[in-house]
Protein backbone atom coordinates (compact mmCIF):
# COMPACT_ATOMS: atom_id res chain seq x y z
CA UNK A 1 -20.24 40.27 3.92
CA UNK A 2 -19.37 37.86 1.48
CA UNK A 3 -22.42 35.52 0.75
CA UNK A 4 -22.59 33.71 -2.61
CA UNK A 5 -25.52 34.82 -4.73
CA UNK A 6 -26.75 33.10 -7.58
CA UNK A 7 -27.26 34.87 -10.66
CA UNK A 8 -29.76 34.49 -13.93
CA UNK A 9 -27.48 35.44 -16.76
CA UNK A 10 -30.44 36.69 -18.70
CA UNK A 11 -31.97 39.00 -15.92
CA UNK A 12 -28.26 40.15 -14.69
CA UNK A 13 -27.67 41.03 -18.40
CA UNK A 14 -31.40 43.26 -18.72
CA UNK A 15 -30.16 44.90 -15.21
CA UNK A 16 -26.76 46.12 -16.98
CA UNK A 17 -28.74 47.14 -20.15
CA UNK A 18 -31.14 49.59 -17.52
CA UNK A 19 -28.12 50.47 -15.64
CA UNK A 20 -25.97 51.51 -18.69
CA UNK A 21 -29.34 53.35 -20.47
CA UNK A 22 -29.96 55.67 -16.81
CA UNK A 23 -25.89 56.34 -16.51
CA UNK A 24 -25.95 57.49 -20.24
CA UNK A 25 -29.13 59.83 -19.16
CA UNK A 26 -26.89 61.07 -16.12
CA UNK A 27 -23.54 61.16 -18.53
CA UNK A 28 -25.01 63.34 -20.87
CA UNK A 29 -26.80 65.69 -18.81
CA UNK A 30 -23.10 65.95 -17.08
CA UNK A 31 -21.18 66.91 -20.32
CA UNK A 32 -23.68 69.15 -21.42
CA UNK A 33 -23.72 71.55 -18.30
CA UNK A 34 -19.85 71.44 -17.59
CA UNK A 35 -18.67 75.01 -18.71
CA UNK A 36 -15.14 74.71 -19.48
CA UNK A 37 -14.21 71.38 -21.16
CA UNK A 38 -10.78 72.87 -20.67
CA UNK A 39 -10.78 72.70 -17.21
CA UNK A 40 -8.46 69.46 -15.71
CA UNK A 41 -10.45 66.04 -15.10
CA UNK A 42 -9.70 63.31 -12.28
CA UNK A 43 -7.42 61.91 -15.03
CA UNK A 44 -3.85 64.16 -14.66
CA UNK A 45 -3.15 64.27 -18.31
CA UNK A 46 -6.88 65.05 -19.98
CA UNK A 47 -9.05 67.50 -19.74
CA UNK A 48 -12.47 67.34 -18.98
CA UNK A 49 -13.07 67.41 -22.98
CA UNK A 50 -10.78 65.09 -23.41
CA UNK A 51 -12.69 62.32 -21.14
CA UNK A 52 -15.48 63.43 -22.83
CA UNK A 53 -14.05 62.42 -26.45
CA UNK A 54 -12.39 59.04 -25.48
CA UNK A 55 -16.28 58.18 -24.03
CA UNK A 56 -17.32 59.62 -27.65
CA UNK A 57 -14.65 56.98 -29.00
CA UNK A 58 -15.69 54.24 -26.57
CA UNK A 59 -19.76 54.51 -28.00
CA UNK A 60 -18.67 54.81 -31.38
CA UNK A 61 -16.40 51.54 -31.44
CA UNK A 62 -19.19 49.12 -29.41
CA UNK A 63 -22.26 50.74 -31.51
CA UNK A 64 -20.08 49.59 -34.70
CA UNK A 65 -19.39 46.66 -32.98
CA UNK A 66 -22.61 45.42 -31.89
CA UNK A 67 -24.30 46.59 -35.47
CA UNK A 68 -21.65 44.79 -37.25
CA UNK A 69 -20.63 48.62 -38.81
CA UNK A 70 -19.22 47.74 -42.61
CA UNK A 71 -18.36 51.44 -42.44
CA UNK A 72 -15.89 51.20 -39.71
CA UNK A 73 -12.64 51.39 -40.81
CA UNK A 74 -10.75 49.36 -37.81
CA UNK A 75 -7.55 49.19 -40.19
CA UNK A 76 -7.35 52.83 -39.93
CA UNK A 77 -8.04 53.36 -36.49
CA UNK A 78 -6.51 50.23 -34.74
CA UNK A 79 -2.75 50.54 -33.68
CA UNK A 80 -0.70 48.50 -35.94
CA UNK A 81 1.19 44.85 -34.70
CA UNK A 82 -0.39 42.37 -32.75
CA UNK A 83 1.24 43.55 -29.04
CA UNK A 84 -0.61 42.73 -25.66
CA UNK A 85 -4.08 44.30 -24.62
CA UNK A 86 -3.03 46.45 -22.21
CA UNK A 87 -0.70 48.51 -24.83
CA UNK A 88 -3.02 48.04 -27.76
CA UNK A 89 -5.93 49.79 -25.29
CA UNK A 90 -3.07 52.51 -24.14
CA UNK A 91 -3.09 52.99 -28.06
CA UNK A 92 -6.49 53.36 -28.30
CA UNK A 93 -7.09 55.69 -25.69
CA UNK A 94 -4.28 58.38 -27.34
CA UNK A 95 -5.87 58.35 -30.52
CA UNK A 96 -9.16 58.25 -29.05
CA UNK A 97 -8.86 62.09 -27.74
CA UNK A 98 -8.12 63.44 -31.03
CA UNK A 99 -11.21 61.56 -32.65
CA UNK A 100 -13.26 64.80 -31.20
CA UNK A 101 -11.59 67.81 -30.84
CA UNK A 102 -12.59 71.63 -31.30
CA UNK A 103 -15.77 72.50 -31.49
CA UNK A 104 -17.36 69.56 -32.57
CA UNK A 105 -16.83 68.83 -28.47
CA UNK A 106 -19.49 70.96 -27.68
CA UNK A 107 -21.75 68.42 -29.14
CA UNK A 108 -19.97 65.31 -26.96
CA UNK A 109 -23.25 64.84 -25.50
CA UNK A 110 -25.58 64.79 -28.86
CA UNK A 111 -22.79 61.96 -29.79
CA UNK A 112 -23.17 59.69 -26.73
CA UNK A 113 -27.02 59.98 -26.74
CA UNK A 114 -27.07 58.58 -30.58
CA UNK A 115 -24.88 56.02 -30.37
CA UNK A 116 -25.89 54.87 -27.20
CA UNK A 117 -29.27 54.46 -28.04
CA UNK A 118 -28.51 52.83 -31.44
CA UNK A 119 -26.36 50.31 -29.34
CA UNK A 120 -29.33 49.61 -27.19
CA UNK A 121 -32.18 49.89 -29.80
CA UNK A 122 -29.85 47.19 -32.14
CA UNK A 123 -28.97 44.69 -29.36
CA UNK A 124 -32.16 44.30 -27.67
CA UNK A 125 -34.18 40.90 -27.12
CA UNK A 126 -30.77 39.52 -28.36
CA UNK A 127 -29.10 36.45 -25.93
CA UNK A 128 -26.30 37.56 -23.45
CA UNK A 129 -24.13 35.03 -24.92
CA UNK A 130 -24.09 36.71 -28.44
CA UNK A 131 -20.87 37.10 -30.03
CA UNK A 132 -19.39 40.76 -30.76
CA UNK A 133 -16.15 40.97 -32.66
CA UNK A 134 -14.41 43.40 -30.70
CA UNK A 135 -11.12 43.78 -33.23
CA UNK A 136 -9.05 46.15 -30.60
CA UNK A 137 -9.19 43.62 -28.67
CA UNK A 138 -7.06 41.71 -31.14
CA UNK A 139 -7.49 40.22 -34.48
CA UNK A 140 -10.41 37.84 -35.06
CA UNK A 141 -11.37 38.51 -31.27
CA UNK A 142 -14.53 38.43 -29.86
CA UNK A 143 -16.77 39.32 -27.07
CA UNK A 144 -20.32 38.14 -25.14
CA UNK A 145 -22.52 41.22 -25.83
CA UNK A 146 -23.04 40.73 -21.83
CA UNK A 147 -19.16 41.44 -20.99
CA UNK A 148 -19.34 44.52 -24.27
CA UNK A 149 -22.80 46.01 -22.25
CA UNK A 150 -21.14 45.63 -19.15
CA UNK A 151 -17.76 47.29 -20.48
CA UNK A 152 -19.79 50.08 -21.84
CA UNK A 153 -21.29 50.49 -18.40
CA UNK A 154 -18.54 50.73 -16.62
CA UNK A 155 -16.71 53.42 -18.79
CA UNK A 156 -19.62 55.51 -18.42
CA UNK A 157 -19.70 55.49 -14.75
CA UNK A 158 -16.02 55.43 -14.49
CA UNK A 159 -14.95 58.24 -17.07
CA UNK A 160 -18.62 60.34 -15.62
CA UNK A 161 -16.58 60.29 -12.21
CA UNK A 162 -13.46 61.83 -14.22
CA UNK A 163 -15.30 64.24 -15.48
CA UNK A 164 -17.41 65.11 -12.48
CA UNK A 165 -14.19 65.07 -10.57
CA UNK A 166 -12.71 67.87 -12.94
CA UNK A 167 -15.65 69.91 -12.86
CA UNK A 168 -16.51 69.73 -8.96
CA UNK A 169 -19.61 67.80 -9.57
CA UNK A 170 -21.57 64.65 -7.89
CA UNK A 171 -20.97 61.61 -9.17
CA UNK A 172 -22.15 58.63 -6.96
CA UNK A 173 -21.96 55.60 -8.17
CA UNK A 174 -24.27 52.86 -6.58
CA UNK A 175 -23.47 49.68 -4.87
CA UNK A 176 -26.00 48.11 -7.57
CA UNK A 177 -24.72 49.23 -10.45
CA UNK A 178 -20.77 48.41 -9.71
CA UNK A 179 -21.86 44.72 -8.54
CA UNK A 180 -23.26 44.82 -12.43
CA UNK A 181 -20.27 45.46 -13.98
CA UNK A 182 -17.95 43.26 -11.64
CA UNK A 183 -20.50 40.24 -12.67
CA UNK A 184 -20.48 41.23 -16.29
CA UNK A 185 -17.13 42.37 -17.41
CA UNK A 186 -14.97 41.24 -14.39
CA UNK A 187 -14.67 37.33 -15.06
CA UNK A 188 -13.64 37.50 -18.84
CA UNK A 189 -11.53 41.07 -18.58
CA UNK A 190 -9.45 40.11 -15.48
CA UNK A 191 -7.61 37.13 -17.24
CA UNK A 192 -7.01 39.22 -20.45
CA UNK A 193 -5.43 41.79 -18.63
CA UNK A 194 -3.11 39.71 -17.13
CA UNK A 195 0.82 40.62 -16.60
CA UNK A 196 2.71 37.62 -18.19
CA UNK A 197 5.66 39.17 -16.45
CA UNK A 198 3.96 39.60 -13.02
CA UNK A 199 2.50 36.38 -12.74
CA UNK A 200 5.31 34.29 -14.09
CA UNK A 201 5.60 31.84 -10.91
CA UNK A 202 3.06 32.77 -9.03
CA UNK A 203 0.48 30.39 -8.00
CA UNK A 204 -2.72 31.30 -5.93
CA UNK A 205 -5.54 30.96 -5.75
CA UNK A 206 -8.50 33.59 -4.45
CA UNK A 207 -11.47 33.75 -3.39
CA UNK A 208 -12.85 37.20 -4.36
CA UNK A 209 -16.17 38.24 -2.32
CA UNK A 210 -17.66 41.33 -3.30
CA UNK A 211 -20.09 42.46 -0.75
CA UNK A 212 -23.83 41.26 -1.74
CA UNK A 213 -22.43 39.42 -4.35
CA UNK A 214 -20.67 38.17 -6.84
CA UNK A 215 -18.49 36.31 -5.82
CA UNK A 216 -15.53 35.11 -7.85
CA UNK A 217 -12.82 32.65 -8.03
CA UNK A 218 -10.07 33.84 -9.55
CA UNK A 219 -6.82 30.86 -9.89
CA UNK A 220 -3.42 31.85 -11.41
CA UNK A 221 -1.29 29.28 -12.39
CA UNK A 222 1.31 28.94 -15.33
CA UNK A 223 0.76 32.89 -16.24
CA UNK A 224 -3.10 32.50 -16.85
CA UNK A 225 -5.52 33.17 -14.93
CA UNK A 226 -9.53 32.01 -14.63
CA UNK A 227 -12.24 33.81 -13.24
CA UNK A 228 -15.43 31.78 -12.44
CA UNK A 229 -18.46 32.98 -10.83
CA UNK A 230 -20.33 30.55 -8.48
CA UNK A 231 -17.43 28.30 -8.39
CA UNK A 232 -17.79 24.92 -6.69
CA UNK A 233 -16.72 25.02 -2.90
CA UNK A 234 -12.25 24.68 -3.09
CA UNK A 235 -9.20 25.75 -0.90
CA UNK A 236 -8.28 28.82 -1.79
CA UNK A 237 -5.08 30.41 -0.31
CA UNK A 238 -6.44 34.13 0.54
CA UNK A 239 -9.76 35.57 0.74
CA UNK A 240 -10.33 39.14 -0.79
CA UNK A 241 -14.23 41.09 0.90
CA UNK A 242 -14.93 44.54 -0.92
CA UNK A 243 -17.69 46.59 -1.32
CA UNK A 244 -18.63 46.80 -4.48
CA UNK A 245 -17.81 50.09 -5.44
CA UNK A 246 -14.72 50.32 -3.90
CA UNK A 247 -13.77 47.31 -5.51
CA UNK A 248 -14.72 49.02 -8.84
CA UNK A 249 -13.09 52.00 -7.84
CA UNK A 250 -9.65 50.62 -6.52
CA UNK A 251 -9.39 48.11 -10.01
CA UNK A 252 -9.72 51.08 -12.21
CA UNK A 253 -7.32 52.72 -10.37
CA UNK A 254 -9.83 56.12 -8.99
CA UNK A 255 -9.10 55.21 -5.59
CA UNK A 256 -5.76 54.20 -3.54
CA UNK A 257 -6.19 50.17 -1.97
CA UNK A 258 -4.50 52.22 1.53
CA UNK A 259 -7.34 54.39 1.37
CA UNK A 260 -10.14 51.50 0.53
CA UNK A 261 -8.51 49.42 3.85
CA UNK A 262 -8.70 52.45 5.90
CA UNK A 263 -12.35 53.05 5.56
CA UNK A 264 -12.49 49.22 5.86
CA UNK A 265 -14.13 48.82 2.38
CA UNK A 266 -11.59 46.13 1.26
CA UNK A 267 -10.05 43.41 3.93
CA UNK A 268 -7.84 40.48 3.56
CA UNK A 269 -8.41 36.46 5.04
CA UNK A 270 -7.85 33.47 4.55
CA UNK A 271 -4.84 30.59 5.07
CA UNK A 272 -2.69 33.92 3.38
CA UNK A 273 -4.03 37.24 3.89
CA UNK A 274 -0.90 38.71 2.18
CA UNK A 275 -1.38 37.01 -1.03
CA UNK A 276 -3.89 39.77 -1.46
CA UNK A 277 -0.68 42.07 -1.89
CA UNK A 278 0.29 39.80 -4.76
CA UNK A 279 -2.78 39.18 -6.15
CA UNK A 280 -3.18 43.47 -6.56
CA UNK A 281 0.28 43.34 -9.03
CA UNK A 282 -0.68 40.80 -11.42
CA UNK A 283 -3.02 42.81 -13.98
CA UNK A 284 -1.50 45.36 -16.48
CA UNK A 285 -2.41 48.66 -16.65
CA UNK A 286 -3.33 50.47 -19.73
């Protein structure tokens, strides 16, 4: 477990592009056979319809993104004042719920398939290192289109297990296609989601293997925080091995760390195995 593996940013980013296109196939084909979008999902406050219209919200805002949209109106759909990402995306994801509601829900699926394809039709052939202006991320800010394709990927896999979850259905979600989004979106989402108030003082430094790669280092020092991939050899105070789906799964909160160290999917080492502890409480959660 644990082994560096080199990555081609260009091939890693047409993986995440196949991934996201055959998890939209699967998403779609979920919402359109659950019967009751009433019905509770995995999240405790939303319904399965509910899921269903934030992932509606999440496609429309990185299509518009990624096509440069000049009928967006961000003004009237971002939350107002400047605060940090993790409330601005808490804002966004109560609004995002009443984007769809009624009975245009019964057409969640019809949504997804459109703007998913018009996101993937309009960004192919382009560079992984394009810029997308990503505006709820804050003003003026900006995104690789490989960190947007790998965000989009994994709130399709992670909202499909919501929903799946609410209405008793399989949802796996491969060892391949989590390592995709823990390359893509992992290194540049990790430090902006950073608790200023959790990591004042601290100072560690971790070496974060996910099993079959990647592998990350992740250093917090003076409340920020890097993330490199393929980082030079260094001394590193605690060493974090996951599987990659149960890494995926414990960050976004769908499964309990306990329960991850149980099955022995996550483990601590290193000079300060319980740095790991620490290391857990330093990101905000929307």
């Amino acid at each position: 477990m644990g082994s560096t593996v080199k990555f081609d940013p260009v091939s890693e980013h047409e993986k995440t592009r196949a991934a996201l296109a055959a998890t939209m196939e699967r998403l779609v084909r979920l919402l359109r056979d659950v019967g009751d979008l009433d019905t509770a999902s995995g999240i405790p406050v939303w319904s399965v319809g509910d899921v269903g219209a934030h992932l509606a919200a999440v496609y429309l805002a990185y299509c518009a993104a990624a096509t440069d949209d000049k009928a967006m109106d961000w003004d009237r759909i971002l939350p107002p004042g400047d605060g940090t990402l993790a409330a601005r995306i808490a804002a966004m994801n109560a609004m995002s719920i009443r984007l769809v509601v009624g009975a245009d829900r019964a057409r969640l699926g019809d949504f997804v398939t459109e703007r998913g394809e018009t996101f993937l039709r309009s960004t192919a052939g382009l560079p992984p290192d394009t810029p997308v202006v990503v505006p709820w991320f804050g003003k003026d800010s900006t995104l690789t289109l490989a960190t947007v394709t790998g965000l989009m990927l994994s709130e399709s896999l992670v909202h499909g297990l919501d929903i799946a979850r609410g209405a008793g259905r399989p949802w796996p979600i491969a060892p391949d296609e989590a390592r995709l989004v823990i390359g893509q979106m992992m290194p540049t989402l990790m430090p902006l989601m950073l608790d200023a108030t959790q990591a004042r003082g601290a100072s560690l430094a971790v070496d974060l293997s996910i099993k079959g790669g990647p592998r990350l280092a992740v250093v917090v020092a003076d409340e920020t925080m890097t993330v490199t991939r393929d980082a030079p050899h260094r001394r590193y105070d605690c060493r974090i091995m996951a599987t990659p789906s149960a890494f995926l799964l414990v960050s976004f909160g769908r499964t309990p760390i306990w329960k991850a160290i149980v099955r022995g999917q996550v483990r601590a080492g290193g000079r300060k195995p319980w740095l790991a502890a620490r290391f857990g409480q330093l990101s905000a959660s929307p």
